[in-house]
Structures are given as C-alpha cells and as structure tokens.
Protein backbone atom coordinates (compact mmCIF):
# COMPACT_ATOMS: atom_id res chain seq x y z
CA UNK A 1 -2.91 52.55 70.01
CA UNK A 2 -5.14 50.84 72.51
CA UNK A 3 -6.00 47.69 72.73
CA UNK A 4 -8.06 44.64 74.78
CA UNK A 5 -5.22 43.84 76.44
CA UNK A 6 -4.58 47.14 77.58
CA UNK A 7 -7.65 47.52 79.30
CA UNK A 8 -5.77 45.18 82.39
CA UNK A 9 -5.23 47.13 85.74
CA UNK A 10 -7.46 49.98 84.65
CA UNK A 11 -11.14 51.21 85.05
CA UNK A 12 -13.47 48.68 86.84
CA UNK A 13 -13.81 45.17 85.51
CA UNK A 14 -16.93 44.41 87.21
CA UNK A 15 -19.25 47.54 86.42
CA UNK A 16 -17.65 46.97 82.73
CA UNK A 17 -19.18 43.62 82.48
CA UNK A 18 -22.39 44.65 83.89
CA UNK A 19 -22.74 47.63 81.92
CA UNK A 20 -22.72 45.27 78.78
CA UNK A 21 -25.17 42.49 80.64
CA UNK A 22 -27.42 45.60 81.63
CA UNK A 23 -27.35 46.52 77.79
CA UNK A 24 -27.47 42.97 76.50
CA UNK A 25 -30.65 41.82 78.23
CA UNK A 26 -32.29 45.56 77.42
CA UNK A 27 -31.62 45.37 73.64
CA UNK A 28 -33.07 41.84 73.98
CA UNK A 29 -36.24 43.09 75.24
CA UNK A 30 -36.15 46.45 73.38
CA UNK A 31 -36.38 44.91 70.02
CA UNK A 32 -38.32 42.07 71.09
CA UNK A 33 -41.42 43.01 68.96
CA UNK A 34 -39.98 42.71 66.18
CA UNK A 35 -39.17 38.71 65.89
CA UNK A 36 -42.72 37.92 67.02
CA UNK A 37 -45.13 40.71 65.07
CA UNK A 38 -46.42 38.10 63.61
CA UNK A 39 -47.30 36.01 66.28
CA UNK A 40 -48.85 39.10 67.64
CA UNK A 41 -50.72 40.26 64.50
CA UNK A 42 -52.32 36.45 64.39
CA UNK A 43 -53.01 36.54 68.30
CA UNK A 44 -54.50 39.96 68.64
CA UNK A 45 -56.59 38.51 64.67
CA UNK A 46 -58.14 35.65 66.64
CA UNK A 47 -59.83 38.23 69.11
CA UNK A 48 -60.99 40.32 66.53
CA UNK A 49 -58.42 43.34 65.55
CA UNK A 50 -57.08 42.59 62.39
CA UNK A 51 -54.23 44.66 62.10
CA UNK A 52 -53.70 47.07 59.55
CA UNK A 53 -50.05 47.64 57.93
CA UNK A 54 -50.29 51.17 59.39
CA UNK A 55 -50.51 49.82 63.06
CA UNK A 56 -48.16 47.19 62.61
CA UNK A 57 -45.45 49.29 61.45
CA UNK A 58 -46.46 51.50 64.13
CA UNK A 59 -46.34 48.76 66.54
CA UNK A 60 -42.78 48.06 65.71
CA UNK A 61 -41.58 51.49 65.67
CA UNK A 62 -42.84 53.07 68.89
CA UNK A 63 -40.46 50.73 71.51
CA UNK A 64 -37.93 52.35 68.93
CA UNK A 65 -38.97 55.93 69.07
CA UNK A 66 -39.64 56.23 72.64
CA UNK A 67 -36.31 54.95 72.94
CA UNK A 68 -34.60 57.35 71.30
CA UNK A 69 -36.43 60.40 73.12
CA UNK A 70 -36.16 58.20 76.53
CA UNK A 71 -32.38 58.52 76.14
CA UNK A 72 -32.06 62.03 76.63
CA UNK A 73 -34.00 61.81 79.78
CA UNK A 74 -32.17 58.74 81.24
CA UNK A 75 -28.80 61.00 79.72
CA UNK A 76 -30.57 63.92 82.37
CA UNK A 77 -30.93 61.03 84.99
CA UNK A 78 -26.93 59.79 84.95
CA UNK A 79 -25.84 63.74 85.36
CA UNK A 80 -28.60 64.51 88.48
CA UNK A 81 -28.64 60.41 90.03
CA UNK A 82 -25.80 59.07 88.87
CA UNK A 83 -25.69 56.30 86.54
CA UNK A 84 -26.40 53.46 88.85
CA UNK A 85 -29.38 54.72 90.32
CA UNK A 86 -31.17 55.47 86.72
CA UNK A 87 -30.66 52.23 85.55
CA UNK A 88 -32.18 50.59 87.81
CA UNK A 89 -35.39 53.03 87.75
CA UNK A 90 -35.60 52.31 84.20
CA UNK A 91 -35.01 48.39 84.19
CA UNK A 92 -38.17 48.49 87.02
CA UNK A 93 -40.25 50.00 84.11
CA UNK A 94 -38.70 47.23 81.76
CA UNK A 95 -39.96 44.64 83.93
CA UNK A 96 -43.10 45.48 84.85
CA UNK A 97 -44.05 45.76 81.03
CA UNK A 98 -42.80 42.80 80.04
CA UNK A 99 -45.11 40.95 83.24
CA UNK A 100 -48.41 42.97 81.78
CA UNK A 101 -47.66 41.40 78.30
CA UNK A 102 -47.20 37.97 79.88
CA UNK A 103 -50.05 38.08 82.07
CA UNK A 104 -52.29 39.38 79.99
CA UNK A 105 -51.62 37.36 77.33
CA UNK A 106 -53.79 36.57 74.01
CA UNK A 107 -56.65 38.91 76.21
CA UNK A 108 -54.37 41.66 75.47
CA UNK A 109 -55.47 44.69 73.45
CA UNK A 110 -53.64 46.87 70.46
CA UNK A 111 -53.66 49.61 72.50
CA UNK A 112 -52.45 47.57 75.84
CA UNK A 113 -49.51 46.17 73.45
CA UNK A 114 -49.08 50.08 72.76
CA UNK A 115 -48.48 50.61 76.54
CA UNK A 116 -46.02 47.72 76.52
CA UNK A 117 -43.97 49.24 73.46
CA UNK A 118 -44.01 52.45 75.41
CA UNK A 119 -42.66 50.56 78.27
CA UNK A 120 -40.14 48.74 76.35
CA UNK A 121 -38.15 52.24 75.39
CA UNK A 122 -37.00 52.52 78.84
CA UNK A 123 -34.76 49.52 77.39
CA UNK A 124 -33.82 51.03 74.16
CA UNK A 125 -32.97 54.15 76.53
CA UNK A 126 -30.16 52.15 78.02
CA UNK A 127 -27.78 53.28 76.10
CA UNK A 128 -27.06 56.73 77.35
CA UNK A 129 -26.83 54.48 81.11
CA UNK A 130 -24.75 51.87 80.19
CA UNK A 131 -22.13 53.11 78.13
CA UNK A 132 -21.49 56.27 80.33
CA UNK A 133 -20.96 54.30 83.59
CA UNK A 134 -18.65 51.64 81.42
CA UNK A 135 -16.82 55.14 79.98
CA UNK A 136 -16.64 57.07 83.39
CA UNK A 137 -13.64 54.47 84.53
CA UNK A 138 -11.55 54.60 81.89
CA UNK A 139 -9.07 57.01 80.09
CA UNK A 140 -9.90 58.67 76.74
CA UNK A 141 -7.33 56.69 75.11
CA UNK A 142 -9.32 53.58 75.92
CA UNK A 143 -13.00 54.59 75.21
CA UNK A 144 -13.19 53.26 71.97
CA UNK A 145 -12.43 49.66 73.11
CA UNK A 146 -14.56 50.51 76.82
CA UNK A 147 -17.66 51.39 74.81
CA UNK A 148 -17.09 49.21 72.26
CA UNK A 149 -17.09 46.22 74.76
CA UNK A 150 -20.09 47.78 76.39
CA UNK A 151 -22.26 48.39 73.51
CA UNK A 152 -21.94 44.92 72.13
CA UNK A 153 -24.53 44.23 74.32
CA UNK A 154 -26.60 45.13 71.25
CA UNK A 155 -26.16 41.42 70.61
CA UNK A 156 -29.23 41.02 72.44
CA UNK A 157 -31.56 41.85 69.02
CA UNK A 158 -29.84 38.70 67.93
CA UNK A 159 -30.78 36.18 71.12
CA UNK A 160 -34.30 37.69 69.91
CA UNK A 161 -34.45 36.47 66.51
CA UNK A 162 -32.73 33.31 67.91
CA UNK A 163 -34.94 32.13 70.54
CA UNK A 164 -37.94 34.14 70.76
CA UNK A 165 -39.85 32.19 67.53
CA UNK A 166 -39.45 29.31 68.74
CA UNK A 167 -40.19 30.14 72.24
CA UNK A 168 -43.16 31.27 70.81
CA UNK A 169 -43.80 28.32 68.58
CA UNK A 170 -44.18 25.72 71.79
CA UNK A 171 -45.52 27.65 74.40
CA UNK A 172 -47.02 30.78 72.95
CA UNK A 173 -45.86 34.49 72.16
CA UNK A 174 -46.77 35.94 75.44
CA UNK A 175 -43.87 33.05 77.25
CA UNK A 176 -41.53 35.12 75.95
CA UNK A 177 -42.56 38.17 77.58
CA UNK A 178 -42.58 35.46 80.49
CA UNK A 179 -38.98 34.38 79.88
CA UNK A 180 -37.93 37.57 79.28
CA UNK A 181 -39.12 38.96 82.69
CA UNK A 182 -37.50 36.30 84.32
CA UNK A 183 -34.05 36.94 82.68
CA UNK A 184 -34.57 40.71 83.80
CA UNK A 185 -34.96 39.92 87.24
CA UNK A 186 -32.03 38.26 87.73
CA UNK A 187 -29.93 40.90 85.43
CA UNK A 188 -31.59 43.79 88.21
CA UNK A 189 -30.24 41.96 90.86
CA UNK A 190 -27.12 41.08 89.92
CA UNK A 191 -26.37 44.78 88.62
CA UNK A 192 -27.60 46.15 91.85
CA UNK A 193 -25.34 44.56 94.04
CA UNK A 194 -21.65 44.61 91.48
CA UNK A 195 -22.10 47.79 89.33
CA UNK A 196 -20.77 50.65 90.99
CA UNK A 197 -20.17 54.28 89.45
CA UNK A 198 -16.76 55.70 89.18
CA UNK A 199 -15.63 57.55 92.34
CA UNK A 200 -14.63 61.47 92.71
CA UNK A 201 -11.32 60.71 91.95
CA UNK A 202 -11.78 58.65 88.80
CA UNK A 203 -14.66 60.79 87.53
CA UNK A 204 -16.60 63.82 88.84
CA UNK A 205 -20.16 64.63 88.47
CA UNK A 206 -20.81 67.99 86.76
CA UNK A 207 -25.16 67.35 86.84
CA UNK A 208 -26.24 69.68 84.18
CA UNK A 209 -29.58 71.80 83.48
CA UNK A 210 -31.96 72.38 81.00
CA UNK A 211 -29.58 75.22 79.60
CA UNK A 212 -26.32 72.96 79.66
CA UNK A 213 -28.83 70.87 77.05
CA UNK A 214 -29.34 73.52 74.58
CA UNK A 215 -25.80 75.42 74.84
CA UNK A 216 -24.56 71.65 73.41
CA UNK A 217 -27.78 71.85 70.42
CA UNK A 218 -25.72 74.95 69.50
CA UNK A 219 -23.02 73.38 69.12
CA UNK A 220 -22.55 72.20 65.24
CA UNK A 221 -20.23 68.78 66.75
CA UNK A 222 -23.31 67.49 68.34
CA UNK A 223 -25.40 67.95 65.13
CA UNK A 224 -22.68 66.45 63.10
CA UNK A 225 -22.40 63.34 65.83
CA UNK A 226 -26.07 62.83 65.61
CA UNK A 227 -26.33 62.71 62.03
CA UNK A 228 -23.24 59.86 62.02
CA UNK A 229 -24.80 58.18 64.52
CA UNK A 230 -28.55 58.40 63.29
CA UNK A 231 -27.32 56.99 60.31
CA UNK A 232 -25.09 53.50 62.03
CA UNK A 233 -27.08 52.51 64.99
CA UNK A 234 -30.23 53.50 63.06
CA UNK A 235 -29.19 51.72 60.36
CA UNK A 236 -28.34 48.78 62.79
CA UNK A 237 -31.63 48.71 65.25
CA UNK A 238 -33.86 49.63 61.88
CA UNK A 239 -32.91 46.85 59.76
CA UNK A 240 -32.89 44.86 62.74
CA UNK A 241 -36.28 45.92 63.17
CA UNK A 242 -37.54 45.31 59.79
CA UNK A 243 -35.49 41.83 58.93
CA UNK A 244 -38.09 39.34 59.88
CA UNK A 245 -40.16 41.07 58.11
CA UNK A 246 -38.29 41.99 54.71
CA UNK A 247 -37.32 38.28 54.69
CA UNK A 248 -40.65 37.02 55.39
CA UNK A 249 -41.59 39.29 51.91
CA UNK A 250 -38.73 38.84 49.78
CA UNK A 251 -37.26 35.42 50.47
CA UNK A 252 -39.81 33.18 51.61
CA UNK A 253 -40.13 30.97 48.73
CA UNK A 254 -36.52 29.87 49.14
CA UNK A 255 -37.02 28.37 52.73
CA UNK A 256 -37.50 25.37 50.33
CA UNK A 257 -34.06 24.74 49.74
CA UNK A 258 -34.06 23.53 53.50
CA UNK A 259 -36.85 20.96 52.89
CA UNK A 260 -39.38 23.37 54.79
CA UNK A 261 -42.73 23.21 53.57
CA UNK A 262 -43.38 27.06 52.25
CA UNK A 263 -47.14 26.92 53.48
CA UNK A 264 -45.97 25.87 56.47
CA UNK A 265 -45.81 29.59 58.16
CA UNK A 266 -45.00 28.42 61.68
CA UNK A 267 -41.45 26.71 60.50
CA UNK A 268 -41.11 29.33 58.13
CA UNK A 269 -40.98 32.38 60.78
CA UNK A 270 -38.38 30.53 62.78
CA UNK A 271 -36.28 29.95 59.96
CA UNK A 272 -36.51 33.55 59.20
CA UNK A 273 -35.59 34.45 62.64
CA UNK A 274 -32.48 32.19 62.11
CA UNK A 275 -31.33 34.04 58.86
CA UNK A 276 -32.21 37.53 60.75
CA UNK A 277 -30.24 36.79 63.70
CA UNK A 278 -27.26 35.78 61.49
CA UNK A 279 -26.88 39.11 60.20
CA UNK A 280 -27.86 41.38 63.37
CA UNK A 281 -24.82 38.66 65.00
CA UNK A 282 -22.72 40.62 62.62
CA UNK A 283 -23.12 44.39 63.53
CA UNK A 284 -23.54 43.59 67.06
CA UNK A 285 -20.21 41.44 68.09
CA UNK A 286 -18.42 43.52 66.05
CA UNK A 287 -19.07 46.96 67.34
CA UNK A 288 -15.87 46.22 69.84
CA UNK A 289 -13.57 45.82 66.71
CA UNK A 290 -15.27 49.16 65.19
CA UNK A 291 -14.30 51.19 68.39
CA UNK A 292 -10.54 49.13 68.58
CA UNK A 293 -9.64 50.22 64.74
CA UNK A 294 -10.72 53.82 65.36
CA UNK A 295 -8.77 53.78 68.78
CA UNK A 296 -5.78 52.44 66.12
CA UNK A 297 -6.42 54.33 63.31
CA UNK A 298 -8.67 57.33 63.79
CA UNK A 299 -12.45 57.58 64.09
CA UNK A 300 -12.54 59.34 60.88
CA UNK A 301 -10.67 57.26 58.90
CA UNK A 302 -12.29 54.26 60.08
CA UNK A 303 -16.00 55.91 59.53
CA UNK A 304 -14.31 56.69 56.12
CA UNK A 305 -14.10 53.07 55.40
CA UNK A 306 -17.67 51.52 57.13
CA UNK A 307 -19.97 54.24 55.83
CA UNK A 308 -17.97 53.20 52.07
CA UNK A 309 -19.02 49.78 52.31
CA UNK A 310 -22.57 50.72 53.73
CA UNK A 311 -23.10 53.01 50.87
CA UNK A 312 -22.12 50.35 48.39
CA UNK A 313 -23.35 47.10 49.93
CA UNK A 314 -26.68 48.35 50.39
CA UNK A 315 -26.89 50.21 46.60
CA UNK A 316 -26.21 46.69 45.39
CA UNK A 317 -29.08 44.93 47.55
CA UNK A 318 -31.82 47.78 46.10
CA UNK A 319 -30.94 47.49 42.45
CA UNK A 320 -29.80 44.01 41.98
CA UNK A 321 -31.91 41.11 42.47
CA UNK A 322 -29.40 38.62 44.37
CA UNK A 323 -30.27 34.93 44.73
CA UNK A 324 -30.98 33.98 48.42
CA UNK A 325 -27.87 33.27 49.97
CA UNK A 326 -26.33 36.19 48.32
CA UNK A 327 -28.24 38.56 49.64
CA UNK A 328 -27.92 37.08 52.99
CA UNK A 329 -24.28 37.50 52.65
CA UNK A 330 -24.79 41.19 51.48
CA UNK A 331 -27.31 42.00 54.65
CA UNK A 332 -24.46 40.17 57.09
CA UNK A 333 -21.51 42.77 55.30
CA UNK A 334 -24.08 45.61 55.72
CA UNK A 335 -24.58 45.40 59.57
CA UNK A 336 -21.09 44.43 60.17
CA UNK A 337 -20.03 47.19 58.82
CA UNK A 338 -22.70 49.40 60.59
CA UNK A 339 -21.50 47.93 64.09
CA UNK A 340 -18.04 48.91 63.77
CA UNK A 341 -19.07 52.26 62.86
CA UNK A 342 -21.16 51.97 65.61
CA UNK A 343 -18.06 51.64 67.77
CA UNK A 344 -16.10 54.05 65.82
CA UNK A 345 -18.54 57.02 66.59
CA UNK A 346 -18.73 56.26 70.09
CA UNK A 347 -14.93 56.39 69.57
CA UNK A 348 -15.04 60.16 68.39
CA UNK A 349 -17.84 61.44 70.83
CA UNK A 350 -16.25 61.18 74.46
CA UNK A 351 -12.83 63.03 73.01
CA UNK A 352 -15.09 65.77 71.46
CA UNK A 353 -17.20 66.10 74.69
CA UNK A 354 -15.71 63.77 77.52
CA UNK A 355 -16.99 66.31 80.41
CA UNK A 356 -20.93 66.11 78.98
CA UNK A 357 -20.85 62.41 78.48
CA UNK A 358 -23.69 61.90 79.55
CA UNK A 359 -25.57 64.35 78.31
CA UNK A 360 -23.93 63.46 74.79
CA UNK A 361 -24.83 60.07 75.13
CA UNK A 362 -28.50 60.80 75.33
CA UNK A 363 -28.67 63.42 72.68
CA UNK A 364 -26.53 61.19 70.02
CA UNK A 365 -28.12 57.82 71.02
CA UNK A 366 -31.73 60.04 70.61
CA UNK A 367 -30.58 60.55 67.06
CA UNK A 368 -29.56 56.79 66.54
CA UNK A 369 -32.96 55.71 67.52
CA UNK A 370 -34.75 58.27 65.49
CA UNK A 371 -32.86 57.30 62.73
CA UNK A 372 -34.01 53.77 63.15
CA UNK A 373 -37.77 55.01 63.54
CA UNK A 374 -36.98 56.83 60.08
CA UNK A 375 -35.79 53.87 58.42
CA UNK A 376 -38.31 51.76 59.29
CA UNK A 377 -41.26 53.13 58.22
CA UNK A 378 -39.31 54.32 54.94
CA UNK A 379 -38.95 50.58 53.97
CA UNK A 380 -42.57 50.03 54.74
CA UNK A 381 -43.16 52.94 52.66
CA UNK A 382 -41.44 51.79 49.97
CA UNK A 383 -42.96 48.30 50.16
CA UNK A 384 -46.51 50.02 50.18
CA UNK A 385 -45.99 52.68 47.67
CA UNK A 386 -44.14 50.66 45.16
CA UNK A 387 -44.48 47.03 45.98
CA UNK A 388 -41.07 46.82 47.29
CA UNK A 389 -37.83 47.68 48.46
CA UNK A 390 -35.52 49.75 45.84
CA UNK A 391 -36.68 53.06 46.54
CA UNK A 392 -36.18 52.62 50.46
CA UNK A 393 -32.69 50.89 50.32
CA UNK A 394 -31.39 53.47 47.80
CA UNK A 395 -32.69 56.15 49.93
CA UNK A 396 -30.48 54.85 53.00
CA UNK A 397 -27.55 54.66 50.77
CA UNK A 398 -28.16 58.25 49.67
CA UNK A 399 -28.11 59.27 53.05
CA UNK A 400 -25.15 57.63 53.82
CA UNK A 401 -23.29 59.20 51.08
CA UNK A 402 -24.60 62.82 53.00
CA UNK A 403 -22.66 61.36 56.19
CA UNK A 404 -19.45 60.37 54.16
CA UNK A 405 -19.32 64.17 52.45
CA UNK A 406 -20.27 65.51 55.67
CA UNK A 407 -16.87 63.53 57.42
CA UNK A 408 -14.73 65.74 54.72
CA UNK A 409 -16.59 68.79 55.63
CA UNK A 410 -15.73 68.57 59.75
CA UNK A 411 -12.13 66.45 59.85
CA UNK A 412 -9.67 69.32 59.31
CA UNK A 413 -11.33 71.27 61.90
CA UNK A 414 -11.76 68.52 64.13
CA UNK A 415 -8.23 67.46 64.30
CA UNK A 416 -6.72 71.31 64.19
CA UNK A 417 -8.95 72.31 67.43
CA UNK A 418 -10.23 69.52 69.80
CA UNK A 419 -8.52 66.57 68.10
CA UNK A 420 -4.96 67.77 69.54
CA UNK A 421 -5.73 67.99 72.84
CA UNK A 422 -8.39 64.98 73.23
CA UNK A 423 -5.38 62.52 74.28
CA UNK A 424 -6.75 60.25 71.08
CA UNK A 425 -6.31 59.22 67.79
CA UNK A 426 -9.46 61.05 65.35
C-alpha cells in the first residue's frame, strides 16, 4: 500500500514537480473563460455584439471540447516526440493565444475570442503530456499517488476563480490574458531546462500508429475507462465551467448577507468567483488523496464509494432547494468527491494498459473533456428549457448511477485477468 512517503529515492523528483506546474498553469489558462464570461459578454456588448446565450455557452465550451479531442493528438505526440518535446509545442500555442487576447483587447471580435478558445485547448490537452511523463518514472505500485500528485495541478481552475475577477475588476479583462502570458513564459522556461523524460532503462518508447489507436477502441477496458472518466473529470472541469455562472443565477440575492450591494454586479462577480473557487479547491487538491486510497484500497472500491456520494450529493442539490451556504457545502462535497475519483481512475488505467500510456491518456482524458462539454451545455439546457437546474443535475446523477452499475458489471473480470498480474491493488 503506497504511500507519499514512499515515493523517496524513486522516479524523478524534478520532472514530477514540473509535470504538475506544467499542468497547474495550463488548467489555469484552460478554464480561464469561464471566471470572466461576463466581463467578456459586457466588453464584446459595448462594441456592438450582444451575445446570445447560444454563443456564450458556446464560448465556454469550445476551450473545453477542443481539449478533449487535442488530447488524443498530444497522446500521438508523447508516443512519436516524446513527452518533453510535445509539451512544449503545445504551451507555444498556449502562449501565443493568450498575447492575441491581451493585445487585442476590448477591439477583439466573437469570432477572434473563438480563435483564442481554440487556442486555449492545447492547455486543456495537457493532460495526456503531463501525467504520462510524471507516470513514465515510477512503478505501477506508485501511479496512483505519481498521477495523483501530478494532476492536482487541476488546482489551477481555482487560482482562476480566485484572481482573475478581480484582476479584471482594476485593470480590465484582457490583463489577465496579460498576466496569464506572463506566468506561461516563465512556466516554458523553467520546464524546458528541469523536465526530462524517463530514460531507456526506466521506460521505453513503443511510438504507436494510427492502427495501435483503433486495436485499443476495440478494446471494451478503454470504453469502460472513458465512460468513468467522462463522468469525474467531466463532472469536475464542467461544473467548474458552469459555477460562476449557476451562482451568478441561483444565489445572487444572498451576496447580501456579506453587506454587498446586490445591484452592485462588479462586487458581486468577484464574490462569486470566491464561492466558485472554494469548491473547485475541493476536487482539485484532493485528487492526490483519490489516487493514494485506491493505491490502499483498490480503484474499484474507492470509485465504489466517490461515484456513491456524487450520485447522492448532487440528487439532493436538483430536488431540494438548500439555503445558500448549504448548497455551497453540498457543491464543495460534490467536487471533492469527483477529484478523488479523479485520482482513483487514473489509479486503474496505467495497470490495465501501462505499455499504451500514452495513448490511454489521450483517449480517456478525450472522454473526460467531452464529458465536461456534455455537461455544460446540459445545464444551460436545462436553465433554458425549464428555467432552471433540476432536470440537468438529476440527469448527471442518472448518469452516474450508469457508471456505478457499470463498476459491478467489469470488477470480477478485471481482477481475475489483468488485475493479478498489474503489480497493484484494483
């Protein structure tokens, strides 16, 4: 039963720490649109394009889903380059999107933001980069705690919803595409000259082609991994997403139990941020503790447990109408409990398919962005259609109940065949 501590004298250090800084500042940027639609929507109003719910939600989702399909190709990229080389390809594109939105500022167009959103998948695409070239040092015994560490970067969404409003707020919403240049400037250089990928006799390189792809599609694991993982980091980056924005509907009228003027929108979006971030802070710095219980107890039984109290927490939020504070309480449980499963996934995958990792990594983290798309612009659905949120919440939680039946469907099997000879715990 691994732990932290066991982590000491093996793998790399370094290239652990700045596979999670890599991921950190691109989840930052990925999800950046999200904190400051607003902003946007009133910037891009004051030049004339009013946007429409249909663009905004489109807005929103697009860094989200090009993400998701950018991962298998940055997956390709870590087989054929090697994992160092692709991330720094993609964290070029990264940059130079967030500059056009900077220097273009309040001249810039829908379809120019468009562009940018496109640009900003390359982030969400880190994924199937960094947690590869974290996993490639270590032993399968410690990859739940290796990729747990490393895909805490996710953190990032919350240093959004912290920070970027505010940013905003003083200096405008196009300084934070400034700042946020700046930061990934200095995270370019300083993974360029400490990450390193794993050498021959740590890990060897088996690149793979097209075919390799869609011999694993045939495989029922890999549907069965996306699903799981569609339905925890989706859940994760889509409510993530969404927050500012499902608090800005449901919950603005209590900002006036902090002495914040409700018409005052400017102070309102901040404090919404605030709340937001305190729940993403949940899922995110606990996705390490999701991978360390599965590594204890068993990715299955662990998934058993955090898809449970998805199922239920989230049930509760669409058909009971909880006082403020309550529901904030509820949303923090919910993405807690969708981090660790998070890490408990990630737990399951490389024992199940450690020589296509990278492959894998794309085609499940595909299927986690996807999923977020897909939740997304069911809430907005549901919020246009019926004026608010029951029917999109209780859809999640039906889908989540598909996962949990699904788990009893695949965990004889899995522990009978691969599960003996993975050197794990499933």
């Amino acid at each position: 039963m691994a732990g932290f501590k066991d982590l000491k004298g093996q793998g790399h250090a370094p290239t652990l720490f700045m596979a999670f800084l890599y991921f950190d500042m691109s989840f930052m940027v990925w999800t950046m649109l999200g904190p400051l639609s607003t902003e946007i929507a009133e910037a891009l109003a004051l030049g004339g394009h009013i946007m429409t719910a249909g663009e905004k939600a489109t807005l929103l989702s697009l860094p989200i889903l090009s993400g998701a399909i950018l991962r298998i190709v940055l997956g390709f990229g870590v087989d054929k380059l090697g994992a160092k080389m692709t991330a720094l390809m993609s964290q070029m594109v990264v940059i130079l999107s967030l500059l056009t939105a900077y220097l273009m500022g309040d001249s810039i167009t829908y379809d120019a933001l468009l562009l940018v959103a496109l640009g900003l998948g390359f982030a969400g695409a880190s994924f199937a980069v960094a947690l590869p070239q974290a996993g490639q040092w270590y032993p399968p015994k410690l990859q739940g705690v290796v990729l747990g560490i490393a895909g805490a970067g996710n953190i990032g969404v919350v240093i959004d919803f912290l920070f970027a409003p505010k940013i905003a707020e003083l200096w405008g919403w196009s300084a934070v595409f400034g700042v946020g240049a700046a930061m990934a400037i200095v995270v370019f250089i300083a993974y360029l000259f400490i990450a390193k990928n794993a050498p021959a006799d740590v890990y060897t390189a088996r690149p793979k082609k097209l075919k390799d792809y869609a011999k694993l599609l045939k495989d029922r694991d890999t549907w069965w991994f996306s699903l799981f993982y569609a339905i925890s980091f989706g859940g994760f980056v889509g409510f993530a997403g969404y927050m500012k924005v499902y608090l800005m509907n449901t919950y603005q009228a209590d900002m006036s139990a902090f002495g914040i003027d409700v018409f005052d929108e400017t102070n309102v979006k901040v404090i919404a941020g605030y709340f937001g971030a305190l729940c993403i802070f949940a899922g995110a710095v606990l996705r390490p503790v999701g991978g360390n219980t599965a590594d204890k107890i068993g990715g299955v039984k662990s998934l058993y447990f955090f898809y449970g109290m998805v199922a239920l927490l989230v049930t509760i939020t669409a058909t009971v109408e909880l006082p403020f504070f309550l529901a904030i309480f509820v949303l923090f449980l919910i993405m807690a409990n969708l981090g660790m499963a998070n890490g408990a996934v990630f737990q399951l995958v490389p024992q199940r398919f450690g020589k296509d990792i990278g492959i894998m990594t794309g085609l499940v983290g595909c299927a986690g962005g996807l999923g977020g798309t897909a939740l997304i612009k069911t809430l907005g659905w549901s919020k246009g259609t019926f004026g608010g949120y029951t029917e999109g919440f209780m859809i999640f939680a039906g889908v989540v109940v598909v996962a949990l039946i699904g788990l009893s469907l695949v965990k004889t099997r899995w522990r009978i065949t691969w599960g003996v000879r993975s050197g794990g715990i499933i």
